[in-house]
Protein backbone atom coordinates (compact mmCIF):
# COMPACT_ATOMS: atom_id res chain seq x y z
CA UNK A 1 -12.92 -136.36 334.64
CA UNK A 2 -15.30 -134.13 336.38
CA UNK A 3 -18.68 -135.81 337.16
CA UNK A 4 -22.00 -134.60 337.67
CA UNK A 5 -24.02 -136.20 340.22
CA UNK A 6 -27.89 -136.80 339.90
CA UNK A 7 -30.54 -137.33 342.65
CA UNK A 8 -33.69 -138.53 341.61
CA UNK A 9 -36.75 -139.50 343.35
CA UNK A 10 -36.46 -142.53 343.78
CA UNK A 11 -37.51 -144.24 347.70
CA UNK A 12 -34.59 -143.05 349.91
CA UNK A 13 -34.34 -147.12 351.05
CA UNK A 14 -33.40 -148.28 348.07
CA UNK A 15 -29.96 -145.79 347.99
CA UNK A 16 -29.44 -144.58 351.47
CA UNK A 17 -26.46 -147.00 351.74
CA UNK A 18 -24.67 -146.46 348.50
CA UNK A 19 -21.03 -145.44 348.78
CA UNK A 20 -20.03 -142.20 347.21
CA UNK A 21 -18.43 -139.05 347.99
CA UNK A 22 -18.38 -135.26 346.60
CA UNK A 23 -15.20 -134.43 345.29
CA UNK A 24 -14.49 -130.80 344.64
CA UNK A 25 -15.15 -130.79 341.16
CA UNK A 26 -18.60 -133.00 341.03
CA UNK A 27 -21.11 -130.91 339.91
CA UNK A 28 -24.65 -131.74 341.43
CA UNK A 29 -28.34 -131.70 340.51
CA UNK A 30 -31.14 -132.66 342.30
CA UNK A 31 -34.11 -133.16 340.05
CA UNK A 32 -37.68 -132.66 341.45
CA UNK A 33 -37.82 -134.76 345.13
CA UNK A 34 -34.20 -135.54 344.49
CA UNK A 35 -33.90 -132.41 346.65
CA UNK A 36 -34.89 -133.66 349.51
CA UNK A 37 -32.41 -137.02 349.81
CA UNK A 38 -30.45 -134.65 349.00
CA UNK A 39 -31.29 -132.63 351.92
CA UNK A 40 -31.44 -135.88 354.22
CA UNK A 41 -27.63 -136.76 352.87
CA UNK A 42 -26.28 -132.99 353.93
CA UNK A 43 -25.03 -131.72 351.28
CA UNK A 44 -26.48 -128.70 349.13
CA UNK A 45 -26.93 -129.40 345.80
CA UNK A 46 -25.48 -126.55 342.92
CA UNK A 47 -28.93 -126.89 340.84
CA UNK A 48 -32.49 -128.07 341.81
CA UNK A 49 -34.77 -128.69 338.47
CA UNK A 50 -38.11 -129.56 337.77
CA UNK A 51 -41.85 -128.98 337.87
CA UNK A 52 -42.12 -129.34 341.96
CA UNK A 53 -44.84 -131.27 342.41
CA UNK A 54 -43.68 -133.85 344.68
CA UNK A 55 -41.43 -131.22 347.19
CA UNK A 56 -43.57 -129.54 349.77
CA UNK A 57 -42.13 -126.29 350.98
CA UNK A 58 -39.57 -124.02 349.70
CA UNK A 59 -36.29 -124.91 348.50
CA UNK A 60 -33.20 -123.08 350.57
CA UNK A 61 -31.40 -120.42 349.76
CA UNK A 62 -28.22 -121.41 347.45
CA UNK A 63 -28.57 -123.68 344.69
CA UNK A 64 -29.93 -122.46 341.25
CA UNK A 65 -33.45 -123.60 340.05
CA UNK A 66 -34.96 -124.49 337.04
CA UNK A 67 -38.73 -124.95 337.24
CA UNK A 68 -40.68 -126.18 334.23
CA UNK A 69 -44.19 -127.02 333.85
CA UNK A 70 -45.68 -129.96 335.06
CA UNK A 71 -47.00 -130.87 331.46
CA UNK A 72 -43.75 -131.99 329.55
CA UNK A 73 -41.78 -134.27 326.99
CA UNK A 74 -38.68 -135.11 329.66
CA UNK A 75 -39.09 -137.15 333.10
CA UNK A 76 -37.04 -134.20 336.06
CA UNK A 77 -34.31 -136.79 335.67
CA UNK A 78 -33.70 -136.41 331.81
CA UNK A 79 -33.97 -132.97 332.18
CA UNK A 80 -31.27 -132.65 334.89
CA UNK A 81 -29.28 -134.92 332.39
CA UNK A 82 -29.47 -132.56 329.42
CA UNK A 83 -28.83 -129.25 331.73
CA UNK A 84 -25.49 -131.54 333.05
CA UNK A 85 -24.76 -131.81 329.53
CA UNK A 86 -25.12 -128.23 328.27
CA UNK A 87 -22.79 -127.38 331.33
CA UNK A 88 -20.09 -130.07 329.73
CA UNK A 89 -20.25 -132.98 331.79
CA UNK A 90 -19.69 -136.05 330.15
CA UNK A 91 -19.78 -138.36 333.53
CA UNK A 92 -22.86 -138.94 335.06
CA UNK A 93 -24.04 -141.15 338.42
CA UNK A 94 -27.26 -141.51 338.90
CA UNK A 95 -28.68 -141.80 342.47
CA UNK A 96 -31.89 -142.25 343.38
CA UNK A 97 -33.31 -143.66 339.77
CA UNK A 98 -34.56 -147.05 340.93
CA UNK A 99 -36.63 -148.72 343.39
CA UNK A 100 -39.85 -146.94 342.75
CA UNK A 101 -42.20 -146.91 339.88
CA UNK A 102 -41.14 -149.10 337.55
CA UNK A 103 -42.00 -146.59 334.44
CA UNK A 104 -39.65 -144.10 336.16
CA UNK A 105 -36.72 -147.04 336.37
CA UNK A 106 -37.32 -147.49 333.01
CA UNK A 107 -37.31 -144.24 331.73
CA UNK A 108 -33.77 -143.87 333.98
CA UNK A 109 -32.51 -147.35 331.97
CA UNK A 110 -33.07 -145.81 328.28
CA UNK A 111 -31.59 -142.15 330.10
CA UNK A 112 -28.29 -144.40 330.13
CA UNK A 113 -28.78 -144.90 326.26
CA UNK A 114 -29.07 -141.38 325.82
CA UNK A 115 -25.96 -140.49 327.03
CA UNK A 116 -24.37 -143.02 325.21
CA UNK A 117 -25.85 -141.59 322.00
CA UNK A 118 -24.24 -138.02 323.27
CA UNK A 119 -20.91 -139.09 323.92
CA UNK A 120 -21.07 -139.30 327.90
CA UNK A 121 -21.08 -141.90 329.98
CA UNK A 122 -23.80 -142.73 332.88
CA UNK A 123 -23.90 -145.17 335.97
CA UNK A 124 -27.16 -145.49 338.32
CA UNK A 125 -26.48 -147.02 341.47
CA UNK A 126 -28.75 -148.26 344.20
CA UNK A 127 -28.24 -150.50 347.38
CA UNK A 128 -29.28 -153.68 345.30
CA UNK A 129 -28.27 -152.56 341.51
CA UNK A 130 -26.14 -150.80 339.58
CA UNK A 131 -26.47 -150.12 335.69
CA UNK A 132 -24.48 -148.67 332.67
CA UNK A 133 -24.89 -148.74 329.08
CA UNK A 134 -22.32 -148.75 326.44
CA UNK A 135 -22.08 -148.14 322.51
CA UNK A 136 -19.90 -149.49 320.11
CA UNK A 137 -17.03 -150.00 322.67
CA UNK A 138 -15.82 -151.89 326.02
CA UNK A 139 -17.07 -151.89 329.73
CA UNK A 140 -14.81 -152.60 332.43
CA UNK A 141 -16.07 -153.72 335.93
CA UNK A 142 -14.18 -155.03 338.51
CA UNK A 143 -15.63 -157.90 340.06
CA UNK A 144 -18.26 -157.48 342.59
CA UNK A 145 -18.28 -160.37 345.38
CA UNK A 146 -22.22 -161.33 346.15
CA UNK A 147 -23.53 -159.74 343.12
CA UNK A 148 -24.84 -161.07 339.50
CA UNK A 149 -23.89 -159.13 336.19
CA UNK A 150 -26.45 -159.43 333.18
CA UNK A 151 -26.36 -157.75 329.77
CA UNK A 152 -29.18 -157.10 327.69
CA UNK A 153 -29.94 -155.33 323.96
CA UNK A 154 -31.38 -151.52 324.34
CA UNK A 155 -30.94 -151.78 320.07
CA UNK A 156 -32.95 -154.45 318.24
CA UNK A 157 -29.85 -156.31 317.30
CA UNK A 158 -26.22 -155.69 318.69
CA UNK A 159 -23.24 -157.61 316.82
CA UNK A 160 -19.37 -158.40 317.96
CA UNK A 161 -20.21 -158.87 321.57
CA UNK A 162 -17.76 -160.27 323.85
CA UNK A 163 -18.42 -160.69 327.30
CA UNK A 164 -14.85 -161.65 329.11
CA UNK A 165 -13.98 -162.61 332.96
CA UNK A 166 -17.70 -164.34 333.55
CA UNK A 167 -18.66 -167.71 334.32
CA UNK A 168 -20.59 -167.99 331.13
CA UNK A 169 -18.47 -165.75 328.13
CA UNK A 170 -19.51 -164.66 324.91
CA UNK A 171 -17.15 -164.33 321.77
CA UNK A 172 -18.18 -162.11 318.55
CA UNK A 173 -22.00 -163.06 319.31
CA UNK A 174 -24.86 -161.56 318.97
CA UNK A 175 -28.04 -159.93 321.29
CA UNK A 176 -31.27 -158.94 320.40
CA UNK A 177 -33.74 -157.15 322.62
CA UNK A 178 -36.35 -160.07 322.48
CA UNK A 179 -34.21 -162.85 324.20
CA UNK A 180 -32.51 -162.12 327.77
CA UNK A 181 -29.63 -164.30 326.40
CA UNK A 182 -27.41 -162.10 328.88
CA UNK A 183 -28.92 -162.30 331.65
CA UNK A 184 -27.86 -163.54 335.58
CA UNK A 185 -24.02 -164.34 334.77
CA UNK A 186 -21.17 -164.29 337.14
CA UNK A 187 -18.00 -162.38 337.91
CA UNK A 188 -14.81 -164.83 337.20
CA UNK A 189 -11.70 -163.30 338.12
CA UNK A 190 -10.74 -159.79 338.60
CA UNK A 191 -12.59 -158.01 336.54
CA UNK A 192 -15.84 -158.39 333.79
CA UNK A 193 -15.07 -156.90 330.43
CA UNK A 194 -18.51 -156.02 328.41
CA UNK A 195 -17.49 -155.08 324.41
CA UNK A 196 -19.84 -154.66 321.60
CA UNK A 197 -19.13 -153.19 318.30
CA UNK A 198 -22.36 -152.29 316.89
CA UNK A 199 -25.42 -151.13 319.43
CA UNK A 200 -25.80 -150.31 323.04
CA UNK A 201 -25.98 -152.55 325.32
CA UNK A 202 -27.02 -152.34 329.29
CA UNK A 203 -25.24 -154.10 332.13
CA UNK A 204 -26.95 -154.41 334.85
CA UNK A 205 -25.60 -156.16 338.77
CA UNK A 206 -27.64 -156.94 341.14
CA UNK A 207 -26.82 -158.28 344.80
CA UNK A 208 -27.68 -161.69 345.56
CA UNK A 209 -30.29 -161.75 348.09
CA UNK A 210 -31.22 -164.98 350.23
CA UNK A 211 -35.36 -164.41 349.79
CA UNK A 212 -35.26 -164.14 346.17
């Protein structure tokens, strides 16, 4: 499926060692200061978007841009997210969407509930976490050696959810966004399979770290 690829503004520490590559078909947008990690990573993004106030100097020759005023509904990132989708992506990866101000990770974390709500799928990654959301469905992550998987409620109450291949599994329950029931559970065996049948809910793994 062909995937468009999000930079955000995020502190360039918190993703400068996340693993990805550009395949041919990915379609990239750097949104706002996304431009410049993306400038830092080498590779020339097809659209830059937003209002510009955190990029000083002039953008290069080459990609498209899309300025809107500073004074708006959408964070740059949603708005890179809706242009993706008006171009026909329905696979997103986020880079560059955590790690700062915690308002902006959270507007990033409901992003991933929007795209659920549009049909698409989203992932943010980050040297220490990686999120997704899903709707009425099934999640399948393969197991991640070091690192802690936690689901929580974006919808006031999500019913039939499963959680399958963790240390501590969940059959036909229910989640509600006032209790993290879901949260700091372990990979057991191959793979982690998240389903719910009514709601969204996000997944979220984070690395273990020694000094927590």
């Amino acid at each position: 499926m062909k995937r468009c690829i999000l930079f955000g503004g995020g502190p360039w520490e918190d993703f400068d060692q996340v693993a990805w590559r550009r395949e041919p078909e990915d379609y990239l947008i750097a949104c706002d200061a996304g431009y410049l990690a993306a400038q830092r990573m080498g590779v020339t993004p097809d659209l830059v978007v937003g209002d510009f106030d955190s990029i000083k100097g002039k953008i290069d020759p080459g990609p498209e841009v899309y300025t809107v005023p500073a004074r708006k509904d959408d964070t740059d990132t949603m708005l890179g997210v809706k242009l993706g989708l008006e171009r026909g992506y329905r696979e997103f990866l986020l880079l560059g969407a955590f790690g700062g101000r915690l308002d902006h990770t959270m507007a990033n974390l409901q992003t991933l509930s929007f795209l659920c709500l549009q049909g698409a799928r989203g992932e943010i990654r980050s040297n220490h976490n990686w999120a997704w959301a899903v709707k009425d469905g099934s999640l399948r992550i393969p197991a991640m050696e070091g690192w802690h998987l936690s689901v929580f409620a974006m919808d006031t109450q999500c019913e039939g959810v499963t959680l399958e291949g963790l240390s501590y599994p969940l059959k036909d329950g229910e989640m509600t966004c006032r209790f993290p029931l879901g949260v700091s559970n372990e990979f057991e065996g191959p793979e982690a399979v998240i389903t719910v049948k009514k709601g969204i809910l996000l997944v979220v793994a984070s690395r273990e770290r020694p000094n927590y």
